[in-house]
PDB file of N, CA and C in Angstrom:
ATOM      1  N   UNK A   1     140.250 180.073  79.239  1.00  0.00           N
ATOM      2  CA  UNK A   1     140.160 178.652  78.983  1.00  0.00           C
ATOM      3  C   UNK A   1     139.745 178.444  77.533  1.00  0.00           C
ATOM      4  N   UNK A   2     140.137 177.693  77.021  1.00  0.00           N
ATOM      5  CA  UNK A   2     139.935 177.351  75.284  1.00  0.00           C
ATOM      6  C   UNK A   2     139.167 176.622  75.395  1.00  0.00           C
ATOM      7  N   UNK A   3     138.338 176.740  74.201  1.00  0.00           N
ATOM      8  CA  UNK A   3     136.981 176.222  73.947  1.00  0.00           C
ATOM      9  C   UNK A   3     137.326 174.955  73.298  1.00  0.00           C
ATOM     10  N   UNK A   4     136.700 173.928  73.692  1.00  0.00           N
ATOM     11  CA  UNK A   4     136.556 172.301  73.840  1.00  0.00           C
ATOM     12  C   UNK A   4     136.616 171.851  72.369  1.00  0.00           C
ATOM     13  N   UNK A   5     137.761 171.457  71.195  1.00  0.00           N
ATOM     14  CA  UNK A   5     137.238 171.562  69.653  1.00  0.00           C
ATOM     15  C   UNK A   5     138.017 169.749  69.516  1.00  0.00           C
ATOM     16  N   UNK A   6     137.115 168.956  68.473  1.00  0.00           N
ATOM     17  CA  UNK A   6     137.757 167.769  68.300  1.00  0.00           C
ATOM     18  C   UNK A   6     138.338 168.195  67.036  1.00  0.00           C
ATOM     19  N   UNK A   7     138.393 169.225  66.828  1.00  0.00           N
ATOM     20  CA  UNK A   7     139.315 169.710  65.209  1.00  0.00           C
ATOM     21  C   UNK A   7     138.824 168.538  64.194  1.00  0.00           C
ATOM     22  N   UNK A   8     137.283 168.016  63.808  1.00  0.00           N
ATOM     23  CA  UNK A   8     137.915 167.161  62.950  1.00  0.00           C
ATOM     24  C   UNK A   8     137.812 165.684  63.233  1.00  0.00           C
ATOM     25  N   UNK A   9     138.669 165.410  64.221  1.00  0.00           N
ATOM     26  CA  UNK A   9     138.559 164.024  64.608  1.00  0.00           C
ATOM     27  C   UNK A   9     137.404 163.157  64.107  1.00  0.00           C
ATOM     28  N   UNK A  10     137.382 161.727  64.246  1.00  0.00           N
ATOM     29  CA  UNK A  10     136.305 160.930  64.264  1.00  0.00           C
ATOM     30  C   UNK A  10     136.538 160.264  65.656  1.00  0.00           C
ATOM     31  N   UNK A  11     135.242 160.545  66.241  1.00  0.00           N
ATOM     32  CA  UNK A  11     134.314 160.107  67.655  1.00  0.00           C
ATOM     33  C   UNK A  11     134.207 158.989  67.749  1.00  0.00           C
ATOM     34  N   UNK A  12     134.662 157.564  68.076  1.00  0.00           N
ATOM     35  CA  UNK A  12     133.719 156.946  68.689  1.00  0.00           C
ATOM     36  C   UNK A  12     132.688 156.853  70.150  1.00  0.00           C
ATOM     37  N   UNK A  13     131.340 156.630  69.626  1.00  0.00           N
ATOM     38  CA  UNK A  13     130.558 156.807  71.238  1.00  0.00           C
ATOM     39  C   UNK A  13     129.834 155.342  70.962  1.00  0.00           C
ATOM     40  N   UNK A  14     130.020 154.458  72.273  1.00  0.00           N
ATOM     41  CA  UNK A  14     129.340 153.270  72.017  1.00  0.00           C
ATOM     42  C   UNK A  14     127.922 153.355  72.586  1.00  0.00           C
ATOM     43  N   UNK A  15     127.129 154.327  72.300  1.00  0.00           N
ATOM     44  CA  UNK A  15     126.279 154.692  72.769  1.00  0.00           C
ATOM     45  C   UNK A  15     124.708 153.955  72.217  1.00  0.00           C
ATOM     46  N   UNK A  16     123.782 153.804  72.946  1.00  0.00           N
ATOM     47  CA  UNK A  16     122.943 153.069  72.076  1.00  0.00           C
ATOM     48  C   UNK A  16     121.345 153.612  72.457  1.00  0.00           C
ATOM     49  N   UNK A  17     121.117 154.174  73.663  1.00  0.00           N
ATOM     50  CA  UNK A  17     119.789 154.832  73.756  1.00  0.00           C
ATOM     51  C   UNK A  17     119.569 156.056  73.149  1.00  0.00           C
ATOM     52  N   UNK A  18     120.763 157.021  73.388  1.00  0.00           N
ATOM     53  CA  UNK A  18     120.668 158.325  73.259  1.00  0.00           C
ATOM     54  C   UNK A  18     122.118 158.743  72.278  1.00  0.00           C
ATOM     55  N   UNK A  19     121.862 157.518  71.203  1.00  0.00           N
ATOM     56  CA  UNK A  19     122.857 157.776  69.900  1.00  0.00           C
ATOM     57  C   UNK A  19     122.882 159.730  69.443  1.00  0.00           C
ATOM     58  N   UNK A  20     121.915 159.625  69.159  1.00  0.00           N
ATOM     59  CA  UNK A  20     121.388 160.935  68.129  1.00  0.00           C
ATOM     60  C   UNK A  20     121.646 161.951  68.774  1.00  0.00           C
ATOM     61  N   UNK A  21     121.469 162.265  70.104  1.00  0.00           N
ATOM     62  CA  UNK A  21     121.981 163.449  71.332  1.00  0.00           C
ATOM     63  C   UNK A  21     123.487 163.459  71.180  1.00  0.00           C
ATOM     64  N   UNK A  22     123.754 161.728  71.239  1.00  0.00           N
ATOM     65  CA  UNK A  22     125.748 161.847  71.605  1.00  0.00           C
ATOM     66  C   UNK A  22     125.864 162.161  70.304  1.00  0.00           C
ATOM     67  N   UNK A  23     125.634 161.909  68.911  1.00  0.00           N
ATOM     68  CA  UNK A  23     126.290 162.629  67.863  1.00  0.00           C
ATOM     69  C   UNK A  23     126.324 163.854  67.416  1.00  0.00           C
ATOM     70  N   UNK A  24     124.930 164.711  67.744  1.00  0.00           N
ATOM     71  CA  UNK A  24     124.778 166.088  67.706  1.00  0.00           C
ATOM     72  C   UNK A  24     125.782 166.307  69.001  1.00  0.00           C
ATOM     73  N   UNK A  25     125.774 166.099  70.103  1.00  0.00           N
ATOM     74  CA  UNK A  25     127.406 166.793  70.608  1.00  0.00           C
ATOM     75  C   UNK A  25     128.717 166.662  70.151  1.00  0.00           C
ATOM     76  N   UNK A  26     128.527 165.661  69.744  1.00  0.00           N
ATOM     77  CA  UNK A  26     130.092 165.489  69.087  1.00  0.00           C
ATOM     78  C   UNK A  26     130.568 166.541  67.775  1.00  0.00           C
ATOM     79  N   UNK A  27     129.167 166.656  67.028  1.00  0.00           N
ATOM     80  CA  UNK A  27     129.356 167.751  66.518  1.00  0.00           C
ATOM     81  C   UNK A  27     129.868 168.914  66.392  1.00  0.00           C
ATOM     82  N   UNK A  28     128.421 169.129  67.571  1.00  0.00           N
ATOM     83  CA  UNK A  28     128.812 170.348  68.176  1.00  0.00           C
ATOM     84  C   UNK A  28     130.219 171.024  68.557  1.00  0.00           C
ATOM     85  N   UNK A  29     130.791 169.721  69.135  1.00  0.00           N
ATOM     86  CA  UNK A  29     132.634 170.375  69.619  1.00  0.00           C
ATOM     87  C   UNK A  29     133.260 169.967  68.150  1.00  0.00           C
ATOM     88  N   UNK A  30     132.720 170.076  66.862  1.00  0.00           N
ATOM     89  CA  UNK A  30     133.977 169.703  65.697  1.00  0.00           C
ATOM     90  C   UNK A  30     134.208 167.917  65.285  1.00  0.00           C
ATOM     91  N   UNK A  31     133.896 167.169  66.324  1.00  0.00           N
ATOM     92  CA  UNK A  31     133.869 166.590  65.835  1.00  0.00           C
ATOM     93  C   UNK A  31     133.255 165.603  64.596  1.00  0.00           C
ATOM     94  N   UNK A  32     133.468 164.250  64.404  1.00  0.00           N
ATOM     95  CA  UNK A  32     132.884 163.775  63.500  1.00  0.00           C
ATOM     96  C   UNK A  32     132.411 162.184  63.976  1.00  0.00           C
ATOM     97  N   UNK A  33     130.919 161.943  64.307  1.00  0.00           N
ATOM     98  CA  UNK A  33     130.324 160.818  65.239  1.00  0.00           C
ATOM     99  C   UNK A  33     130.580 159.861  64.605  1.00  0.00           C
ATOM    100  N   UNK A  34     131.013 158.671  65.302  1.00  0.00           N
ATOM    101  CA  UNK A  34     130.483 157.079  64.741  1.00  0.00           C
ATOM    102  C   UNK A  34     130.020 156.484  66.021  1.00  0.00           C
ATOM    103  N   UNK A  35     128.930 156.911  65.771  1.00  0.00           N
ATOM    104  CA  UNK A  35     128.309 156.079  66.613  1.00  0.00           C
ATOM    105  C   UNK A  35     127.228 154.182  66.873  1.00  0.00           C
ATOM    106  N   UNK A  36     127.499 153.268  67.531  1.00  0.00           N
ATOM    107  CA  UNK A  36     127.335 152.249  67.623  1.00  0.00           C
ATOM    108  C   UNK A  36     127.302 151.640  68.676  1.00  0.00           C
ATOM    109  N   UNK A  37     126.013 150.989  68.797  1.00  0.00           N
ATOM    110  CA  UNK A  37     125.611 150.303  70.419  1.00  0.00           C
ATOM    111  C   UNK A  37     126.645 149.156  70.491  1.00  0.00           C
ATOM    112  N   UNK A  38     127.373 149.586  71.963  1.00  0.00           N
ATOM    113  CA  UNK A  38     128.049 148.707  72.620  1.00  0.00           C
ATOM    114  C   UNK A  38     127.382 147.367  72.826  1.00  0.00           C
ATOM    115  N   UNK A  39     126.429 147.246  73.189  1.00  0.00           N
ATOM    116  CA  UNK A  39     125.228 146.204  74.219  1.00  0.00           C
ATOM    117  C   UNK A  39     123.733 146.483  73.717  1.00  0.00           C
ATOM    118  N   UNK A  40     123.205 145.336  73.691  1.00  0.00           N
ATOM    119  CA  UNK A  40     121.687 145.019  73.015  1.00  0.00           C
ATOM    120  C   UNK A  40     121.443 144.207  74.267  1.00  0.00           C
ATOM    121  N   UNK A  41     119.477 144.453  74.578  1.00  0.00           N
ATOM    122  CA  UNK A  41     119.298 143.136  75.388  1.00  0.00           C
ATOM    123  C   UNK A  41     118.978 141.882  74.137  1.00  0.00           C
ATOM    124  N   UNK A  42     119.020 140.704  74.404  1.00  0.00           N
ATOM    125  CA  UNK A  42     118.052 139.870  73.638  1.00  0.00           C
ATOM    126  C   UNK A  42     117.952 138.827  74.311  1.00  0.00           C
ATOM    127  N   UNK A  43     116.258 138.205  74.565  1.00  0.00           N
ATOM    128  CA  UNK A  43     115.979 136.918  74.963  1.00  0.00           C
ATOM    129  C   UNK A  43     116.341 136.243  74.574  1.00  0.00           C
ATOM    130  N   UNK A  44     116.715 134.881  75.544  1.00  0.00           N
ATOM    131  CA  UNK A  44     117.272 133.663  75.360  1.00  0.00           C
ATOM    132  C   UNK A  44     116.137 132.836  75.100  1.00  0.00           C
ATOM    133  N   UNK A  45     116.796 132.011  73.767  1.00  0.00           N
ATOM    134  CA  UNK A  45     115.854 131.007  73.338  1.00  0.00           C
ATOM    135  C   UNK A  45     115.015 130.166  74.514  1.00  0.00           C
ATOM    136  N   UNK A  46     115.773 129.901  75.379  1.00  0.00           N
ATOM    137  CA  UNK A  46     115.647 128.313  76.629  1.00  0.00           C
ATOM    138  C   UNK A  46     116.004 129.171  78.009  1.00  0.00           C
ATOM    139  N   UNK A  47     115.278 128.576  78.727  1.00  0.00           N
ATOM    140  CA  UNK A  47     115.481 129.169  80.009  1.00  0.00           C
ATOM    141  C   UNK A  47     116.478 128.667  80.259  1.00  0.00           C
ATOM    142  N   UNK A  48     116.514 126.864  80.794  1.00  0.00           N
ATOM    143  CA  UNK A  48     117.745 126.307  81.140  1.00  0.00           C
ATOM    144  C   UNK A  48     118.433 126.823  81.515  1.00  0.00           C
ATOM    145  N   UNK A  49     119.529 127.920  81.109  1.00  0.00           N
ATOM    146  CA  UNK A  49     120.983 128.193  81.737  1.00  0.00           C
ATOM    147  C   UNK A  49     120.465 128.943  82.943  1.00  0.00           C
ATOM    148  N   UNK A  50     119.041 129.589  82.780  1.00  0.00           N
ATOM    149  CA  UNK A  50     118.948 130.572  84.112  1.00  0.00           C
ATOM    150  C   UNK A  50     118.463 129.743  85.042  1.00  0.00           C
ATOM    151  N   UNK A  51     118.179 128.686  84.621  1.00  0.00           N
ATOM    152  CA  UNK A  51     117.505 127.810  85.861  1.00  0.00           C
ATOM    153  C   UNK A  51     118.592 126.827  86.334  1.00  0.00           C
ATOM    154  N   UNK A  52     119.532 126.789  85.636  1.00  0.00           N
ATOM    155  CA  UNK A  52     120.780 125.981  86.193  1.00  0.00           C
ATOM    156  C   UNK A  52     121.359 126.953  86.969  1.00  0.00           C
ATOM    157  N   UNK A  53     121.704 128.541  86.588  1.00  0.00           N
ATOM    158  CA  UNK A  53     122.294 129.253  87.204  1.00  0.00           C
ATOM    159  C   UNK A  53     121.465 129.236  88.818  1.00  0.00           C
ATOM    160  N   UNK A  54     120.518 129.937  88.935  1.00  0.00           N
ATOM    161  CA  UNK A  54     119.446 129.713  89.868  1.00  0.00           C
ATOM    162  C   UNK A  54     119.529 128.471  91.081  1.00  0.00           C
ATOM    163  N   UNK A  55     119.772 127.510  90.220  1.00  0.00           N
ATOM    164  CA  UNK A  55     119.558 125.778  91.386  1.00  0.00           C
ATOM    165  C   UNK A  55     121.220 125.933  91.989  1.00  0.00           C
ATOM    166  N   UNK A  56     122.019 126.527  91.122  1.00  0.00           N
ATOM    167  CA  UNK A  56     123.649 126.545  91.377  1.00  0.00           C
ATOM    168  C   UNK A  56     124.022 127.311  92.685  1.00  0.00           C
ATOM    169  N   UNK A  57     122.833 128.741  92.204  1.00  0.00           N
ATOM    170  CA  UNK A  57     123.300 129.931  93.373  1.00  0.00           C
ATOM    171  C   UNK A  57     123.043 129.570  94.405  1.00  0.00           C
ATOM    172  N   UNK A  58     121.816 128.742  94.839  1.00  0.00           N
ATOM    173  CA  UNK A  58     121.105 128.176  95.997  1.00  0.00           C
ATOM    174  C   UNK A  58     121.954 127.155  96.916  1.00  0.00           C
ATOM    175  N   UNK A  59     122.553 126.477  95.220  1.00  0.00           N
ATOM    176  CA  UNK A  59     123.287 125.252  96.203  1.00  0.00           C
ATOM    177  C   UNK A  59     124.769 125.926  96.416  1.00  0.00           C
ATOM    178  N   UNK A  60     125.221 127.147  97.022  1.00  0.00           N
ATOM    179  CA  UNK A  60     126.113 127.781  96.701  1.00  0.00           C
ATOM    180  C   UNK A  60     127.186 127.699  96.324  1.00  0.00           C
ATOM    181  N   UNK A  61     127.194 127.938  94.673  1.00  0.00           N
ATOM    182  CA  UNK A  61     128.132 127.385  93.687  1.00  0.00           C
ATOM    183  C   UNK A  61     129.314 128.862  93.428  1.00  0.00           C
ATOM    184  N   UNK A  62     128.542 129.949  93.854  1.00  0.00           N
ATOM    185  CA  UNK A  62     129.059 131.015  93.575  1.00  0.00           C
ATOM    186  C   UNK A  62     129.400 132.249  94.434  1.00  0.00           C
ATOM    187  N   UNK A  63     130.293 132.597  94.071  1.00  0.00           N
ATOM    188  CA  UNK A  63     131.110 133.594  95.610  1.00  0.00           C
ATOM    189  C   UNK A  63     130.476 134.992  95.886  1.00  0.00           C
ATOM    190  N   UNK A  64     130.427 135.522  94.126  1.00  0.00           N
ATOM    191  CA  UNK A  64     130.161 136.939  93.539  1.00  0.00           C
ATOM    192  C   UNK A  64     129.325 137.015  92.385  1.00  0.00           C
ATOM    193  N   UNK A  65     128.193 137.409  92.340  1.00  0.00           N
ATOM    194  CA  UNK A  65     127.394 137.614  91.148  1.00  0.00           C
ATOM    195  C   UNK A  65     127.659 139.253  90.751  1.00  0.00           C
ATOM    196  N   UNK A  66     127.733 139.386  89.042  1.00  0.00           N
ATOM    197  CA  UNK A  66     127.530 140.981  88.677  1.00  0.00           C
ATOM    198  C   UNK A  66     126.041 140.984  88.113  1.00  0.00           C
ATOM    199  N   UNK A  67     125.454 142.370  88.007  1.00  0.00           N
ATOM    200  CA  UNK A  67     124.887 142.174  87.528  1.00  0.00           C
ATOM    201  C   UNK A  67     125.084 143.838  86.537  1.00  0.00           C
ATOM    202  N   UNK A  68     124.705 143.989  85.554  1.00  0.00           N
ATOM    203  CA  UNK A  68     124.777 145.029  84.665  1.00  0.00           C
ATOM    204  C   UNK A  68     123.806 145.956  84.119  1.00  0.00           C
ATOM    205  N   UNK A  69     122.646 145.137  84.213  1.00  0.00           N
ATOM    206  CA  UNK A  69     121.706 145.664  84.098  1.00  0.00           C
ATOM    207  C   UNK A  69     120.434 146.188  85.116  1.00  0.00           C
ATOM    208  N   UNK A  70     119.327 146.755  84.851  1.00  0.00           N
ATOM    209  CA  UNK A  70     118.305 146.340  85.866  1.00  0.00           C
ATOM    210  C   UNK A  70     117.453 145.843  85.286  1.00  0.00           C
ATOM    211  N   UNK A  71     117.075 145.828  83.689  1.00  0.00           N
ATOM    212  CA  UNK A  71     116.626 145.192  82.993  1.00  0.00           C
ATOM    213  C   UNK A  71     116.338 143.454  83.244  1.00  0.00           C
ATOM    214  N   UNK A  72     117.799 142.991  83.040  1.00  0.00           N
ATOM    215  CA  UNK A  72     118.422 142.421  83.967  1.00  0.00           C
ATOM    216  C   UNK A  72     117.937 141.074  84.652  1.00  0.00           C
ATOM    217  N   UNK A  73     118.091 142.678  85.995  1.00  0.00           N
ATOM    218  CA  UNK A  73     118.311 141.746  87.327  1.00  0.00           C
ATOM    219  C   UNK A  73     116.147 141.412  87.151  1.00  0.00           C
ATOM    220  N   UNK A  74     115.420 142.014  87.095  1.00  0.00           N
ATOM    221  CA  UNK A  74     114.558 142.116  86.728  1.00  0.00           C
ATOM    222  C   UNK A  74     113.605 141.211  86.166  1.00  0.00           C
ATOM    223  N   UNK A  75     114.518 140.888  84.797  1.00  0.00           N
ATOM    224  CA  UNK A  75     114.118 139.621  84.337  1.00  0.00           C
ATOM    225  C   UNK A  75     114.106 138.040  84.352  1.00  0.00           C
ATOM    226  N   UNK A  76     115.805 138.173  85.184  1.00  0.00           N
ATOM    227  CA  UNK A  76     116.061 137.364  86.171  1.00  0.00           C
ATOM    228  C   UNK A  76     115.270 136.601  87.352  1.00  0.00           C
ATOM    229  N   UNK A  77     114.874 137.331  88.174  1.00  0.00           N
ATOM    230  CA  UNK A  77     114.148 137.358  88.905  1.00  0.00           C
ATOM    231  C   UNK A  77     112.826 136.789  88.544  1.00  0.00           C
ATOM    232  N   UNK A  78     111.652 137.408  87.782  1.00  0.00           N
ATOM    233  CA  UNK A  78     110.840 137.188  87.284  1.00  0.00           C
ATOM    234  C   UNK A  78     111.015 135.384  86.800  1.00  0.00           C
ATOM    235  N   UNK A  79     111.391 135.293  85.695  1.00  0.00           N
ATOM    236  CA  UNK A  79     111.740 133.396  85.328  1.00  0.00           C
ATOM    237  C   UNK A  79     111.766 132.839  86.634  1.00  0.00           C
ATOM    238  N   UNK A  80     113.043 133.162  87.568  1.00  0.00           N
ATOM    239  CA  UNK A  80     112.940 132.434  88.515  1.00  0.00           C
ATOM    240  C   UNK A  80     111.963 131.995  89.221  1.00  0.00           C
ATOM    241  N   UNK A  81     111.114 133.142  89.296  1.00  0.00           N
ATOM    242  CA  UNK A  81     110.008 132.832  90.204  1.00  0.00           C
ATOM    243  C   UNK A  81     109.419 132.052  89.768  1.00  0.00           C
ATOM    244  N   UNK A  82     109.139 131.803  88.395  1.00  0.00           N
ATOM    245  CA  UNK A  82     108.222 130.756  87.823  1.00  0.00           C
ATOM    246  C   UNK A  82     108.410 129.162  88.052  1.00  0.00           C
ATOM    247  N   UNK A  83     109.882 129.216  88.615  1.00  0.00           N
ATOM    248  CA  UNK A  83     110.213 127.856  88.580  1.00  0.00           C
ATOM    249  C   UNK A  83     110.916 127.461  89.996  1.00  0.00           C
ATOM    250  N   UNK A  84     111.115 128.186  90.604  1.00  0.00           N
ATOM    251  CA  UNK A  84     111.762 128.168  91.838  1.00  0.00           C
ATOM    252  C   UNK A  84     111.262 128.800  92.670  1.00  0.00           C
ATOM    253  N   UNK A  85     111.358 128.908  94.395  1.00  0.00           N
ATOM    254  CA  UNK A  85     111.043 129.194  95.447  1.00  0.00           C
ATOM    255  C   UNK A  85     111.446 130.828  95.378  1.00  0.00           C
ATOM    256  N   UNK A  86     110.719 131.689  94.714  1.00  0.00           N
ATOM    257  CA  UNK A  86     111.233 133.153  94.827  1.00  0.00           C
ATOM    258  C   UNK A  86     112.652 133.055  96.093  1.00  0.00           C
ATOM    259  N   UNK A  87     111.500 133.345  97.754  1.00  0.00           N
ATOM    260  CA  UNK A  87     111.859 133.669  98.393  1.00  0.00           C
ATOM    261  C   UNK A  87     113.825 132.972  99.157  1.00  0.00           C
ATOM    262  N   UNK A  88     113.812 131.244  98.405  1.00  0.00           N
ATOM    263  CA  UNK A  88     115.018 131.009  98.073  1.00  0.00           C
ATOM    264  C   UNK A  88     115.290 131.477  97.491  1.00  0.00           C
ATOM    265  N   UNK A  89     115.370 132.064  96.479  1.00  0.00           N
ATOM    266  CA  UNK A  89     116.548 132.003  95.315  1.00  0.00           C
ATOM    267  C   UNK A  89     116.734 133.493  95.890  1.00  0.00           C
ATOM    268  N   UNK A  90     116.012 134.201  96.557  1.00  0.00           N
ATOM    269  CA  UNK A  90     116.820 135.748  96.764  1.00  0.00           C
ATOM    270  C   UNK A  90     117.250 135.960  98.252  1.00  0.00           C
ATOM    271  N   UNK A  91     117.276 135.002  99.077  1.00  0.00           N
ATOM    272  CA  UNK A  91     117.829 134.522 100.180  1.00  0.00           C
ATOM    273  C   UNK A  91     119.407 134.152  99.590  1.00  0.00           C
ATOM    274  N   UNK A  92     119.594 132.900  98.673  1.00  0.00           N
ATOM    275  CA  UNK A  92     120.891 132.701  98.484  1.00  0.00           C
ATOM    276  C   UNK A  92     121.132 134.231  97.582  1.00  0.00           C
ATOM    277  N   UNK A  93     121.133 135.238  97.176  1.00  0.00           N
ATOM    278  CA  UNK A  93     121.458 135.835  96.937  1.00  0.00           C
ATOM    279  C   UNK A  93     121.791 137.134  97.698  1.00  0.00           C
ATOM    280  N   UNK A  94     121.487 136.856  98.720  1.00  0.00           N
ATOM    281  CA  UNK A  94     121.706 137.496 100.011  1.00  0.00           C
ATOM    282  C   UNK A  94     122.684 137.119 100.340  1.00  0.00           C
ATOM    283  N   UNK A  95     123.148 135.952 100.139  1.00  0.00           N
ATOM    284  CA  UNK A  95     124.264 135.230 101.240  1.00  0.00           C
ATOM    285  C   UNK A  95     125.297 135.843 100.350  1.00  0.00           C
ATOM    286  N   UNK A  96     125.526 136.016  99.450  1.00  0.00           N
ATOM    287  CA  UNK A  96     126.627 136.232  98.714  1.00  0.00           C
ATOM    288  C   UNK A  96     127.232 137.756  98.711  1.00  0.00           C
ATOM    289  N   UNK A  97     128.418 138.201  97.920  1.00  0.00           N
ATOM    290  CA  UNK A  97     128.629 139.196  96.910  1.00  0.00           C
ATOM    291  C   UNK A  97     127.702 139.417  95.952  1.00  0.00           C
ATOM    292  N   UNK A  98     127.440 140.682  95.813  1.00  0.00           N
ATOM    293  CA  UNK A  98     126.946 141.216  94.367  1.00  0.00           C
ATOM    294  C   UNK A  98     127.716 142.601  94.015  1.00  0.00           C
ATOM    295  N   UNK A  99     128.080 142.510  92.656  1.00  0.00           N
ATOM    296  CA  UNK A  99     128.152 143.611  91.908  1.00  0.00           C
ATOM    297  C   UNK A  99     127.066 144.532  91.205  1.00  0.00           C
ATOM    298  N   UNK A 100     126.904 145.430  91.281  1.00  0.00           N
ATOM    299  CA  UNK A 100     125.990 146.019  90.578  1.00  0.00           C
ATOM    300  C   UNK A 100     126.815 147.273  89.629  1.00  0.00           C
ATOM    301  N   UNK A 101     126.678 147.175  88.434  1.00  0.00           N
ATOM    302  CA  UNK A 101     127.291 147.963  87.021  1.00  0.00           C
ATOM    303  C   UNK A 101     126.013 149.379  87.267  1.00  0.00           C
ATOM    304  N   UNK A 102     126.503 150.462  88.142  1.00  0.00           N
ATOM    305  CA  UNK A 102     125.457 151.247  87.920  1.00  0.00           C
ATOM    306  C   UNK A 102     124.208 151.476  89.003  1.00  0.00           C
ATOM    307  N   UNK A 103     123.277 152.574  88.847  1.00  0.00           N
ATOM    308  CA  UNK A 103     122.476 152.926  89.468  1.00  0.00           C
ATOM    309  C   UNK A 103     121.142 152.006  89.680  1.00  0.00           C
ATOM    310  N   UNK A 104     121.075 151.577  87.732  1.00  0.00           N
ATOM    311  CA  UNK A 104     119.779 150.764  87.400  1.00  0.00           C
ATOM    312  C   UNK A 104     119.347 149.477  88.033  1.00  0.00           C
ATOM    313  N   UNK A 105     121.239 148.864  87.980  1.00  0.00           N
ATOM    314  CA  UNK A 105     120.969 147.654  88.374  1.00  0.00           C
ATOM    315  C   UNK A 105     120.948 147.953  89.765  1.00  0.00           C
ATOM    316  N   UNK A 106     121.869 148.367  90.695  1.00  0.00           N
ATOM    317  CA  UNK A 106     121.584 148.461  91.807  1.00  0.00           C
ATOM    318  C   UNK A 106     119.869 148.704  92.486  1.00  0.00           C
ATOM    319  N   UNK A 107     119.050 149.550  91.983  1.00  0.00           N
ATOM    320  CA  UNK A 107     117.635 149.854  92.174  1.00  0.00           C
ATOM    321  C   UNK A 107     117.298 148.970  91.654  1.00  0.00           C
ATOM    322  N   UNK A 108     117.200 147.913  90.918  1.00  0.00           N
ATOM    323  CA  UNK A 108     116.275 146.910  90.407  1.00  0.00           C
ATOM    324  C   UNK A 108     116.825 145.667  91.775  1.00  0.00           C
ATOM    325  N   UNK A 109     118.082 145.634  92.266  1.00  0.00           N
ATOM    326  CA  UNK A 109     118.011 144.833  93.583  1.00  0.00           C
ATOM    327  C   UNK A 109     117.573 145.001  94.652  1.00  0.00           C
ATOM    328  N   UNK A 110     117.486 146.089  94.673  1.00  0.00           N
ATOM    329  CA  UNK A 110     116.744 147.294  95.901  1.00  0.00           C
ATOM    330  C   UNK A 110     115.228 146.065  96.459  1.00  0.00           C
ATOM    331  N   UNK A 111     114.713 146.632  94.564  1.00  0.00           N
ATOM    332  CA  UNK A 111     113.132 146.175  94.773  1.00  0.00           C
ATOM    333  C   UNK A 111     112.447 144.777  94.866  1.00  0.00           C
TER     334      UNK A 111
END
C-alpha cells in the first residue's frame, strides 16, 4: 500500500479548535495547510430573537428544530429559563423534531 503523500498540494482544513494539530498533519503527509475556522460562537447583542423563537416554539410555529452545537443548545436553554416557563419551553420541544449536528449537541439535549 503507498504511503498517503499530498505531493505539495495546498490543504484546506476549516478547522478551528485543533488548527495547529490539523496543520502539523497536513504536513506531515506533504502537504501545505491553510487553515481557517469555519464557525465562531458569538453573543447576541438582544435576546429578543431567542425569546421570540422560544414564545413561537411553544405556540407551535415549528415542525423541526437543528441544533449544531451543545454550546448551543445550552445557552439556549439557559436565557430561556430566565424568561419563560423552563419546564414549557422543553415540553414544546419535546413535541417536535430535532436535529442534532453531532455528539455535543445531542448530549447537551440529553441533559
Amino acid at each position: 500500500m503507498p504511503a498517503a503523500n499530498f505531493n505539495g498540494l495546498r490543504i484546506l482544513s476549516l478547522e478551528a479548535r485543533r488548527a495547529i494539530e490539523t496543520a502539523k498533519l497536513i504536513r506531515t503527509y506533504g502537504g501545505e495547510p491553510l487553515v481557517a475556522p469555519a464557525m465562531r460562537e458569538v453573543s447576541l447583542d438582544s435576546q429578543e430573537p431567542i425569546l421570540e423563537f422560544a414564545d413561537a416554539l411553544i405556540k407551535g410555529a415549528f415542525d423541526l428544530v437543528v441544533f449544531t452545537t451543545g454550546v448551543g443548545v445550552k445557552a439556549l436553554i439557559k436565557t430561556v429559563s430566565k424568561h419563560v416557563d423552563r419546564e414549557q419551553f422543553l415540553a414544546a420541544l419535546r413535541e417536535i423534531k430535532i436535529a442534532a449536528r453531532g455528539p455535543k449537541s445531542s448530549s447537551a439535549l440529553r441533559e
